[in-house]
N, C-alpha and C. Protein backbone atom coordinates (compact mmCIF):
# COMPACT_ATOMS: atom_id res chain seq x y z
N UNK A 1 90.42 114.91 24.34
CA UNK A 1 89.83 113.65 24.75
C UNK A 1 90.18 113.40 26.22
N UNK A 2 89.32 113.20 26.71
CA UNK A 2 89.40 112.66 28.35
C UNK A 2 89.68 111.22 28.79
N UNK A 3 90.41 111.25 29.76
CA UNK A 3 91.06 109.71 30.18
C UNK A 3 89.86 108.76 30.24
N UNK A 4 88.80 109.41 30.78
CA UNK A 4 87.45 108.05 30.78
C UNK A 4 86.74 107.99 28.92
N UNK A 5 87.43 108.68 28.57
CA UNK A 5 86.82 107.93 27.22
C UNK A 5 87.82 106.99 26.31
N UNK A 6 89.08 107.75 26.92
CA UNK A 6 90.01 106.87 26.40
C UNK A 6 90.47 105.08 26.73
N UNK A 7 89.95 105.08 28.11
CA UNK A 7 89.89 103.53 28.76
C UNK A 7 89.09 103.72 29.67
N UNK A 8 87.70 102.98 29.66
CA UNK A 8 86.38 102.78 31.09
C UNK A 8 87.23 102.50 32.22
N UNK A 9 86.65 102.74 33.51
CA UNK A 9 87.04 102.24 34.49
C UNK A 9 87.31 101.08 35.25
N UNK A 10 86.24 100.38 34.47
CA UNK A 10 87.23 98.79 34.16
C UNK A 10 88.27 98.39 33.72
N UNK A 11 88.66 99.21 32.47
CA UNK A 11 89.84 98.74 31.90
C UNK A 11 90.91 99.83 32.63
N UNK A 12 90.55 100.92 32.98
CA UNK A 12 92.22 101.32 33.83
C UNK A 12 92.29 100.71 35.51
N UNK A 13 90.84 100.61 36.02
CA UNK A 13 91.59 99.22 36.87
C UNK A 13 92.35 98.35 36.68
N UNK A 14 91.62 97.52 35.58
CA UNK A 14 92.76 96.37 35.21
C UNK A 14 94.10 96.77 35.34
N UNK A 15 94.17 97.86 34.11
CA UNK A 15 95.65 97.90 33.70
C UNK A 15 96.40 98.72 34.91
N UNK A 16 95.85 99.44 35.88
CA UNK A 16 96.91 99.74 36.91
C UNK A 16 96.94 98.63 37.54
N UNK A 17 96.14 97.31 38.29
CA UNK A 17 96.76 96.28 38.66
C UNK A 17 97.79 95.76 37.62
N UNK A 18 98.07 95.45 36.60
CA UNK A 18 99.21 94.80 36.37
C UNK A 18 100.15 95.74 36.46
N UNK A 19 99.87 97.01 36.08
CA UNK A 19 101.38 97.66 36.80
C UNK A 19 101.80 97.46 37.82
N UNK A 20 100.78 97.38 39.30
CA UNK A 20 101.32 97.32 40.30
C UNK A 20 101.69 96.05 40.83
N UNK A 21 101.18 94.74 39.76
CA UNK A 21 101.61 93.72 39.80
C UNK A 21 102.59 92.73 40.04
N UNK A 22 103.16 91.80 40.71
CA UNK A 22 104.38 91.49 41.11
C UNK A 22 105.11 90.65 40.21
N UNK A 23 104.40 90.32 39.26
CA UNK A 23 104.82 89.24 38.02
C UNK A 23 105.64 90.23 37.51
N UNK A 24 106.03 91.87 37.40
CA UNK A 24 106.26 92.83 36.59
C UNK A 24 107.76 92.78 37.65
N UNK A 25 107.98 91.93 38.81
CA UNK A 25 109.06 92.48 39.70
C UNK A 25 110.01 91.03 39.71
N UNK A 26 109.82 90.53 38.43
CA UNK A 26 111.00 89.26 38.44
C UNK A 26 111.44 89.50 37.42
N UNK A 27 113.34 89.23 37.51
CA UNK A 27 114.32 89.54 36.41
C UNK A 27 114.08 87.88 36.20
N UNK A 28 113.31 87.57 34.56
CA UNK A 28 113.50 86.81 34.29
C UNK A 28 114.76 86.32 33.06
N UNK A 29 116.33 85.60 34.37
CA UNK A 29 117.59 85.24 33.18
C UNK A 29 116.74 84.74 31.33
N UNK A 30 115.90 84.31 31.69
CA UNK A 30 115.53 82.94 30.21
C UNK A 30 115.11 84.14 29.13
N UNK A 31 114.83 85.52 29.47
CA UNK A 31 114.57 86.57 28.37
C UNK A 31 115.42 87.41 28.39
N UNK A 32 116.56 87.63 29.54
CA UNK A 32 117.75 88.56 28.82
C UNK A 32 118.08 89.05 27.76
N UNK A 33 117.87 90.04 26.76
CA UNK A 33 118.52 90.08 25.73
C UNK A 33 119.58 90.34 25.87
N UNK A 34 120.45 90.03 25.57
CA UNK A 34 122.05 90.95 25.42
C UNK A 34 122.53 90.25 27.44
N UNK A 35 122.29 91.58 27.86
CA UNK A 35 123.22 91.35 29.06
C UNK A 35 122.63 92.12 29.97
N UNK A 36 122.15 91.83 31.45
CA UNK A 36 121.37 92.99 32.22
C UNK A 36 122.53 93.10 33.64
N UNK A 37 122.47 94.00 34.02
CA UNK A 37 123.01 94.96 35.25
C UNK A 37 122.17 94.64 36.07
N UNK A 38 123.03 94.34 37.64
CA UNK A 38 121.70 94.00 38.54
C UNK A 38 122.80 94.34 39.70
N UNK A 39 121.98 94.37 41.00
CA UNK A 39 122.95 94.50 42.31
C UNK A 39 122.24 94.20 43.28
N UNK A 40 122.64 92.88 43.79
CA UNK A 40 121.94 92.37 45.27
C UNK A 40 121.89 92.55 46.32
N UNK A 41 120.54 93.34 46.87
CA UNK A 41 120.27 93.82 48.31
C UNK A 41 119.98 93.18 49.26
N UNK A 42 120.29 92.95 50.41
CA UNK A 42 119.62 92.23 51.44
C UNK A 42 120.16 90.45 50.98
N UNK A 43 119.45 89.50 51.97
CA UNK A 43 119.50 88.29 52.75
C UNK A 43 119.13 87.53 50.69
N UNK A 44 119.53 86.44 50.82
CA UNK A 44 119.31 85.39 49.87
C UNK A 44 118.55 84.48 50.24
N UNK A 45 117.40 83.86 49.66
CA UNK A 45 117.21 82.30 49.67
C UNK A 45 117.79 81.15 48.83
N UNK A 46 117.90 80.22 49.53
CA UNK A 46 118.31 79.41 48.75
C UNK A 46 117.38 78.00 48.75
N UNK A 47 117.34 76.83 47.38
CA UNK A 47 116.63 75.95 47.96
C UNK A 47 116.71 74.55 46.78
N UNK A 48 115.03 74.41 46.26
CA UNK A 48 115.09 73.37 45.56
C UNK A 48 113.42 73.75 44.73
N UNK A 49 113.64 73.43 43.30
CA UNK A 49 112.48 74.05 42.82
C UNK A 49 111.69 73.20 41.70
N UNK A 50 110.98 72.95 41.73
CA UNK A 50 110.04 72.10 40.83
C UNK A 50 108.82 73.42 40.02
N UNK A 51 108.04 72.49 39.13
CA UNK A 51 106.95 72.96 38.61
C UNK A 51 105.84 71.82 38.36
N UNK A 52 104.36 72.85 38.28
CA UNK A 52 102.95 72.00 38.92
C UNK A 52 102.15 72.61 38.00
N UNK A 53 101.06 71.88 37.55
CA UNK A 53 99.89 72.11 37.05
C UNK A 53 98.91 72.18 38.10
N UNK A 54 98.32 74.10 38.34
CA UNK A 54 97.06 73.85 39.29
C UNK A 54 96.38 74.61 39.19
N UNK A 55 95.27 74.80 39.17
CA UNK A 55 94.04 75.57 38.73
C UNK A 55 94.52 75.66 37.04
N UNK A 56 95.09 75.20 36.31
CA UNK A 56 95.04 75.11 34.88
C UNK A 56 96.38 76.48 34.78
N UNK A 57 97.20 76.61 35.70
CA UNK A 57 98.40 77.53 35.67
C UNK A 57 99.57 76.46 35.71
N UNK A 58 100.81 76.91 35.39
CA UNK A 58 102.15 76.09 35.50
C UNK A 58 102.55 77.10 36.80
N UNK A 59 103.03 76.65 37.79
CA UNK A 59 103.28 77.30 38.74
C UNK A 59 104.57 76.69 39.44
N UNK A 60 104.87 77.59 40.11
CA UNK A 60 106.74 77.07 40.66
C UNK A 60 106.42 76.72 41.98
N UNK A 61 107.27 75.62 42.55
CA UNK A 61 107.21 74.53 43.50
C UNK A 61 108.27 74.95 44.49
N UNK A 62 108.30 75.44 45.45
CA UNK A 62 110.05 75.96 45.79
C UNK A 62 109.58 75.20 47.50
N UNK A 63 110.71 74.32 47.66
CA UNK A 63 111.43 73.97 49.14
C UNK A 63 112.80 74.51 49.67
N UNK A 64 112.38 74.71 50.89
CA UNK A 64 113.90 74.91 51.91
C UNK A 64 114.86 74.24 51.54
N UNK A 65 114.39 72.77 51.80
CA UNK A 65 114.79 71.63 51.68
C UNK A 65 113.92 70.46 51.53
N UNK A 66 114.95 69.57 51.27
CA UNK A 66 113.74 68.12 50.39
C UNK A 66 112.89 67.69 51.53
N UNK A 67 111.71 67.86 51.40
CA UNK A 67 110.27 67.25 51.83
C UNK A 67 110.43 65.69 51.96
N UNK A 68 109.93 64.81 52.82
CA UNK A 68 110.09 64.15 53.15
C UNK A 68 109.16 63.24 52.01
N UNK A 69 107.99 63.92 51.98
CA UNK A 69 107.21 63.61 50.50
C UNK A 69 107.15 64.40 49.80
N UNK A 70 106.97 64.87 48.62
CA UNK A 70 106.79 65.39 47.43
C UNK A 70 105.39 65.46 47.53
N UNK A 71 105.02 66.41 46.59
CA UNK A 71 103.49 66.32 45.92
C UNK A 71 103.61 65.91 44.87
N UNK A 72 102.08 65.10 44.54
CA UNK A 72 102.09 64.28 43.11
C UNK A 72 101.93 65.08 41.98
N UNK A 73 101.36 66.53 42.05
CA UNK A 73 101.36 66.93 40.78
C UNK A 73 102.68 67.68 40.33
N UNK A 74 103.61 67.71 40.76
CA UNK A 74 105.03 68.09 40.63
C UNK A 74 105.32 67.42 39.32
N UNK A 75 106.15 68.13 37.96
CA UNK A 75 105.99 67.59 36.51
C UNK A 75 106.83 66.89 37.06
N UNK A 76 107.50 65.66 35.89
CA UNK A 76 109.06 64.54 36.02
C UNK A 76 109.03 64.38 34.91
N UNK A 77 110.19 63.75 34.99
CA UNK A 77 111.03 63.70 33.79
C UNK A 77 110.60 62.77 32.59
N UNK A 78 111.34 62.35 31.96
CA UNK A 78 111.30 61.19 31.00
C UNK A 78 111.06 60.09 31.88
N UNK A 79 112.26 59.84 32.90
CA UNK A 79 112.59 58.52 33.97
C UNK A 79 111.34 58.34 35.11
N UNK A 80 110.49 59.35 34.95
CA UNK A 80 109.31 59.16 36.05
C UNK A 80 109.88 60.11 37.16
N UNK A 81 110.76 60.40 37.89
CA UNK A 81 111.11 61.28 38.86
C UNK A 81 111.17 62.91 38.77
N UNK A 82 110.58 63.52 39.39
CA UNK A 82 110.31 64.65 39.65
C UNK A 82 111.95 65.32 39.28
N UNK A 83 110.94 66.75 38.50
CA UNK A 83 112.76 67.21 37.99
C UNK A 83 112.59 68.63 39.04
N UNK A 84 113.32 68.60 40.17
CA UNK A 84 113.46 69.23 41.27
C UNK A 84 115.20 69.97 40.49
N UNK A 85 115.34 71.41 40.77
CA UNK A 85 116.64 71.90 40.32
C UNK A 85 116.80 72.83 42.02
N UNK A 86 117.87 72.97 41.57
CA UNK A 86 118.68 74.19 43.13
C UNK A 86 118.29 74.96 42.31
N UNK A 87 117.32 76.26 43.30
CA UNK A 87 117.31 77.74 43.03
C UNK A 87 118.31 78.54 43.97
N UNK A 88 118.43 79.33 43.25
CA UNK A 88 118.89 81.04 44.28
C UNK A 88 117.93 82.18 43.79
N UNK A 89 117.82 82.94 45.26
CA UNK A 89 116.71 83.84 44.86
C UNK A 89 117.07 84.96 45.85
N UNK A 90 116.99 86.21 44.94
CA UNK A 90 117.45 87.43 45.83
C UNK A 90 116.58 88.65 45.44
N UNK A 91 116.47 90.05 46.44
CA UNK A 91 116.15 91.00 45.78
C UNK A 91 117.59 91.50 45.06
N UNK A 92 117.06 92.31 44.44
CA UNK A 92 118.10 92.87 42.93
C UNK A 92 118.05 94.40 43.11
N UNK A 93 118.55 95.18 42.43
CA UNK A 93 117.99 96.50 41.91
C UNK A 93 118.86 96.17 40.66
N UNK A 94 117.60 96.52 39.70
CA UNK A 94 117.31 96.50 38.47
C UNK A 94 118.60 97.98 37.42
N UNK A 95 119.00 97.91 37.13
CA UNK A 95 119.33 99.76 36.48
C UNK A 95 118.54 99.84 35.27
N UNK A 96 118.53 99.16 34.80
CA UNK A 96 117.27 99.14 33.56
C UNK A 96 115.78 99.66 34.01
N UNK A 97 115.26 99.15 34.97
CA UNK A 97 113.67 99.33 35.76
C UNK A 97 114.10 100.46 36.79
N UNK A 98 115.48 100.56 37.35
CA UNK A 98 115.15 101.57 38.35
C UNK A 98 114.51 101.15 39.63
N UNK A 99 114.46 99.92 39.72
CA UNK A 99 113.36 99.49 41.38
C UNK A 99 114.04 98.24 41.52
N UNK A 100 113.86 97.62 42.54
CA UNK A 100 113.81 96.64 43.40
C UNK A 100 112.99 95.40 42.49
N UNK A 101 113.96 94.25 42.35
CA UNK A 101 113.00 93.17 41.69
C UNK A 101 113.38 91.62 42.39
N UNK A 102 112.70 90.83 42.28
CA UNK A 102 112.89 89.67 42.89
C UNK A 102 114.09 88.64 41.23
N UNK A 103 115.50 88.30 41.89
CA UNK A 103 116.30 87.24 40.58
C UNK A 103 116.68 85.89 41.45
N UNK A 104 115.64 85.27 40.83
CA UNK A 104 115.50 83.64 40.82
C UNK A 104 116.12 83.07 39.88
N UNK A 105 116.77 81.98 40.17
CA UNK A 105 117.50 81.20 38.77
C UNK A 105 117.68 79.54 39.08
N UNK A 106 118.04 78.75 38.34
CA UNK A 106 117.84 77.45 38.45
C UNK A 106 119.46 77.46 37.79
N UNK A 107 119.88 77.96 36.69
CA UNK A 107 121.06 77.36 35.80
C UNK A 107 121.85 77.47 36.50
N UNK A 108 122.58 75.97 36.29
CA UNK A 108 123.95 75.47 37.24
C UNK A 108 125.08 76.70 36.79
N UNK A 109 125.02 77.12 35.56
CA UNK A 109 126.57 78.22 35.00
C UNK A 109 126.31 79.27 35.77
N UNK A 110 125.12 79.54 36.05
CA UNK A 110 124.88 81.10 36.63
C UNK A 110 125.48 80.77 38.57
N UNK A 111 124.90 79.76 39.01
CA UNK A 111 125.23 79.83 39.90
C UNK A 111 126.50 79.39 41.20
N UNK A 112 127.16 78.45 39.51
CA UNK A 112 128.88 78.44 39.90
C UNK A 112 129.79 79.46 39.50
N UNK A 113 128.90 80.55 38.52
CA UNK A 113 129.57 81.80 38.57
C UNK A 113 129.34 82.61 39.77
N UNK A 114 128.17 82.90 40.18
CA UNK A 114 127.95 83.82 41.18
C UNK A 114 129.39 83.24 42.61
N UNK A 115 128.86 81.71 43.01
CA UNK A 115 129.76 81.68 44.02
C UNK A 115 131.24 81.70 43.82
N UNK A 116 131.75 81.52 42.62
CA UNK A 116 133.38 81.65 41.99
C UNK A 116 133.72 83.27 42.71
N UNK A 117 132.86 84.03 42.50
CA UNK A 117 133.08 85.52 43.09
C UNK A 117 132.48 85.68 44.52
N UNK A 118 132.11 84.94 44.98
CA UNK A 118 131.74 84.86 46.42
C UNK A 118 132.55 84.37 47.05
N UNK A 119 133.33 83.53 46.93
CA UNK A 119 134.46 82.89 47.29
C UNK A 119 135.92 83.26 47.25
N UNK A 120 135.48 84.34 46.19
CA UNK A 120 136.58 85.14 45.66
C UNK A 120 137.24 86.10 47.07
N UNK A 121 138.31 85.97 47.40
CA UNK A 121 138.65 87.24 48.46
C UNK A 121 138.48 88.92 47.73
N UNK A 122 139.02 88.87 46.88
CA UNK A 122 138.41 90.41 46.07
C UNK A 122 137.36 90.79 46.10
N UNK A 123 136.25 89.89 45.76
CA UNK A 123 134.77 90.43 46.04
C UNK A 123 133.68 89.65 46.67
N UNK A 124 133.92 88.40 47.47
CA UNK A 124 133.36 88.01 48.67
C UNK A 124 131.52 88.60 47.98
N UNK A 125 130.90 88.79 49.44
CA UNK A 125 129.23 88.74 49.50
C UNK A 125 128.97 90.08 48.54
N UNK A 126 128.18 89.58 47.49
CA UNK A 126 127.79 90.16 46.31
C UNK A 126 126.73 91.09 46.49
N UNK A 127 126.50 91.87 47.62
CA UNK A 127 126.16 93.06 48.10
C UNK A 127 126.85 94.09 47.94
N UNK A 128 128.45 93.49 47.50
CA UNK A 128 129.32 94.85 47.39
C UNK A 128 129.67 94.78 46.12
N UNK A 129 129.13 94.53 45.25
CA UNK A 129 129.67 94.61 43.53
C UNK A 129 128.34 94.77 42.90
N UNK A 130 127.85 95.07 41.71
CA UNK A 130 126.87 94.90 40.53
C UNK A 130 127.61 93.24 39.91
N UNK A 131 126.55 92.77 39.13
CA UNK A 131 126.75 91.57 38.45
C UNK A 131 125.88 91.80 37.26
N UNK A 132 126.76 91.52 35.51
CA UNK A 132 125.56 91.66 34.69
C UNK A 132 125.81 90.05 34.34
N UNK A 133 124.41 89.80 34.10
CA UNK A 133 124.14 88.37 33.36
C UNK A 133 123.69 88.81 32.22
N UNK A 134 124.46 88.13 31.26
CA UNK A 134 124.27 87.42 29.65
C UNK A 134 123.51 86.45 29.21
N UNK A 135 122.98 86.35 28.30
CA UNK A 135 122.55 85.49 27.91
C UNK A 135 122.50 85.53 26.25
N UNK A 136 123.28 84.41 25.79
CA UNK A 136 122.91 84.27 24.24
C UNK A 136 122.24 82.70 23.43
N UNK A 137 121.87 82.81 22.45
CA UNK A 137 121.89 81.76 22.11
C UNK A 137 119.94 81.33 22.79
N UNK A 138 119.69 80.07 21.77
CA UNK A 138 118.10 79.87 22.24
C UNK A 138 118.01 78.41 22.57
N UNK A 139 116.67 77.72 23.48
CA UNK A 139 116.59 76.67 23.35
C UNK A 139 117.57 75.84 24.31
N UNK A 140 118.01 74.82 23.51
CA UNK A 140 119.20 73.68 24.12
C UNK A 140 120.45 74.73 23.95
N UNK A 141 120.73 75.76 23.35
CA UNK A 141 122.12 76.39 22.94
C UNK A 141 121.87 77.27 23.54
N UNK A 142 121.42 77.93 24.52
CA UNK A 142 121.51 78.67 25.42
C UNK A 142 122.11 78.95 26.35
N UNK A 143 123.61 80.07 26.14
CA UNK A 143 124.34 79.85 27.07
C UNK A 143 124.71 81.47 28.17
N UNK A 144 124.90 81.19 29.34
CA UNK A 144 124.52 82.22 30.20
C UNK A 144 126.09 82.51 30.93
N UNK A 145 125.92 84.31 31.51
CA UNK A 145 127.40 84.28 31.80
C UNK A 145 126.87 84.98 33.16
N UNK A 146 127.58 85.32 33.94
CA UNK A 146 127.77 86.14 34.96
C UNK A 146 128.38 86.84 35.37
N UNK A 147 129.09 87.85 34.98
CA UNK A 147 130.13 88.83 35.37
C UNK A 147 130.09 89.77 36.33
N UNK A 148 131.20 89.83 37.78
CA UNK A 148 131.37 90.86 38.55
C UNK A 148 131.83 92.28 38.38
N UNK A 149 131.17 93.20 38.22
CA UNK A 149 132.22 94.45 38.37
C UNK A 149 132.44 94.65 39.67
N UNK A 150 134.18 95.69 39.54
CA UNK A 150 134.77 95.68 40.89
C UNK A 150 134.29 96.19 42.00
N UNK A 151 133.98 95.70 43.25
CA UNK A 151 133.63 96.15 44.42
C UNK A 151 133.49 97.65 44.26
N UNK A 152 132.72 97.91 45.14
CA UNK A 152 131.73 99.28 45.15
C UNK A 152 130.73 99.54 45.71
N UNK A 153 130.93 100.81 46.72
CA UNK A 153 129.72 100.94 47.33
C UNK A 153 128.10 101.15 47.02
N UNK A 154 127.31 100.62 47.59
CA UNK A 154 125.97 100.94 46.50
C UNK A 154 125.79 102.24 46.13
N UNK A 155 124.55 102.76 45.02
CA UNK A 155 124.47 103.86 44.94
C UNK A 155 123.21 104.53 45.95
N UNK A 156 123.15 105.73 46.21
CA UNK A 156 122.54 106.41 47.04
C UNK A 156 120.93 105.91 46.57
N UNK A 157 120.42 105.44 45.14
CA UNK A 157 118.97 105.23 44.60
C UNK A 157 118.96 104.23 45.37
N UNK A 158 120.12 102.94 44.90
CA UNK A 158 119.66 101.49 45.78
C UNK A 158 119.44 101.58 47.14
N UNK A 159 120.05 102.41 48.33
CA UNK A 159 120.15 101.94 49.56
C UNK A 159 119.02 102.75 49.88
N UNK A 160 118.16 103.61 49.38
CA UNK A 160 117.13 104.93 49.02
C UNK A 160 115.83 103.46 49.05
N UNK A 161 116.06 102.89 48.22
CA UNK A 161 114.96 101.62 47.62
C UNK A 161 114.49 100.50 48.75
N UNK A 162 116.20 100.14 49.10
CA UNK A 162 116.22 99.41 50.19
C UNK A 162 115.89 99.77 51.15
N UNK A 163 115.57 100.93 51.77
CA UNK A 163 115.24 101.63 53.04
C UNK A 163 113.43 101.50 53.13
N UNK A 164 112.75 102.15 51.69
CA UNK A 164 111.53 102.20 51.59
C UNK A 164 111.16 101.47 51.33
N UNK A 165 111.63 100.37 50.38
CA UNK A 165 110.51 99.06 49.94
C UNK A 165 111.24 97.80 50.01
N UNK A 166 112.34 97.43 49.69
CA UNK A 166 112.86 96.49 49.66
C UNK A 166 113.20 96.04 51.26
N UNK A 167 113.07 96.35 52.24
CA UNK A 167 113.12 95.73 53.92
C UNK A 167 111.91 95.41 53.99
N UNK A 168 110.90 95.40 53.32
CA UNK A 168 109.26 94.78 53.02
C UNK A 168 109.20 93.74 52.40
N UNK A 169 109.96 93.59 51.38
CA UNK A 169 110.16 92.08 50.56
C UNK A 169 110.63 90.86 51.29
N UNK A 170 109.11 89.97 51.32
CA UNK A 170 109.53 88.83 51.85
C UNK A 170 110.27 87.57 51.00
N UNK A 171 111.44 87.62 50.70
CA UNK A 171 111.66 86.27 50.16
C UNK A 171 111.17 84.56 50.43
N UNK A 172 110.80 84.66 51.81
CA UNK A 172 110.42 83.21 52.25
C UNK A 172 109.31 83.12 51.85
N UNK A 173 108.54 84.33 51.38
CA UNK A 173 107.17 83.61 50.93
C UNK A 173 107.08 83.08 49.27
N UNK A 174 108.01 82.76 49.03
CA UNK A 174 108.54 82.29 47.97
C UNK A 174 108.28 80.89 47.85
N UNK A 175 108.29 80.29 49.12
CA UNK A 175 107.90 79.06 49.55
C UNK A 175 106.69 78.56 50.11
N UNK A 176 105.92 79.48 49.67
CA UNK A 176 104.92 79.10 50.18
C UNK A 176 103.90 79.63 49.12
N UNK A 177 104.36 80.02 48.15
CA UNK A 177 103.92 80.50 47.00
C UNK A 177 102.85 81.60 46.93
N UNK A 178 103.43 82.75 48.03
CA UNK A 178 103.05 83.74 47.87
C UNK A 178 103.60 84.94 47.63
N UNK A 179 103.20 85.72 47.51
CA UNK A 179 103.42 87.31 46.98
C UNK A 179 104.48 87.88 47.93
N UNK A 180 105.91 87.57 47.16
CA UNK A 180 107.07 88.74 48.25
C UNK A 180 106.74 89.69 48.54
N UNK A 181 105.80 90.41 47.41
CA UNK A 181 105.72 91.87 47.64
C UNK A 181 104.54 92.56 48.31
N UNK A 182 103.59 91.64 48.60
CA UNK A 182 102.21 92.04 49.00
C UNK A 182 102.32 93.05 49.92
N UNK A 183 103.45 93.07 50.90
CA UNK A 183 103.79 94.59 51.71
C UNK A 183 104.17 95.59 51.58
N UNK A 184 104.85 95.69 50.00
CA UNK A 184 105.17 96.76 49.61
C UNK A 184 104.50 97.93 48.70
């Protein structure tokens, strides 16, 4: 059997765009099973992050810093006020995927763990360690960990990754709600 009978050329278009797709290049913490391995390359953003109903999508809202106005379709809370959280957002290398992925997070545990070891004199800027995040538990009982292993130089794949694709990844367009990866 031949590949064009097996999927038209419509349908392996499709399906190589979502491979090459960038939705496929975020470690999303909220589906962790168990515990994932990750190691952060390059510059961080940091900021403030909401969510929007537009074109009939839920879509993520991300500022530098607080806007002097808000937009109105930004969801809120129970109390009427916009539920704006602190993000951190970095490239990663994945050991599970093997590539370069964009790890965004909102949870306050994840990210008073990360800086507890940033702060740490032992392992300071988290370029020089792996970190696996945990996650157990569902819902409201959902609870998340962050663990450093000990300082260590990257491996020859990551700084290999970082050389070819990951110095292409724009994080700031994160804020503007476009495609980090459209250059790569």
């Amino acid at each position: 059997m031949s590949p064009t009978a097996f999927l038209d050329a419509q349908q392996t278009e499709q399906f190589e765009a979502g491979l090459k797709s960038s939705e496929n290049r975020y470690v999303q913490v909220s589906k962790i099973d168990g515990e994932k391995r990750l190691r952060f390359i390059g510059p961080a953003v940091t900021g403030l992050e909401a969510w929007a109903e537009r074109d009939g999508k839920n879509v993520p809202v991300r500022f530098e810093v607080m806007p002097k106005e808000l937009p109105s379709d930004l969801r809120v809370a129970d109390n009427g006020k916009p539920q704006l959280k602190n993000f951190l957002a970095g490239v990663v290398y994945d050991y599970d995927t093997q590539k370069l992925m964009i790890l965004s997070f909102t949870q306050k545990t994840l990210r008073e763990q990360l800086f507890r070891f940033i702060r740490d004199e032992d392992y300071g800027d988290p370029q020089t360690y792996d970190i696996k995040i945990g996650r157990k538990g569902e819902g409201l009982n959902t609870e998340y960990t962050l663990l450093a292993s000990p300082p260590k130089e990257a491996g020859k794949e990551i700084t290999e990754a970082w050389e070819t694709e990951g110095k292409k990844i724009v994080l700031a367009a994160l804020f503007d709600n476009e495609d980090p990866f459209k250059d790569c």
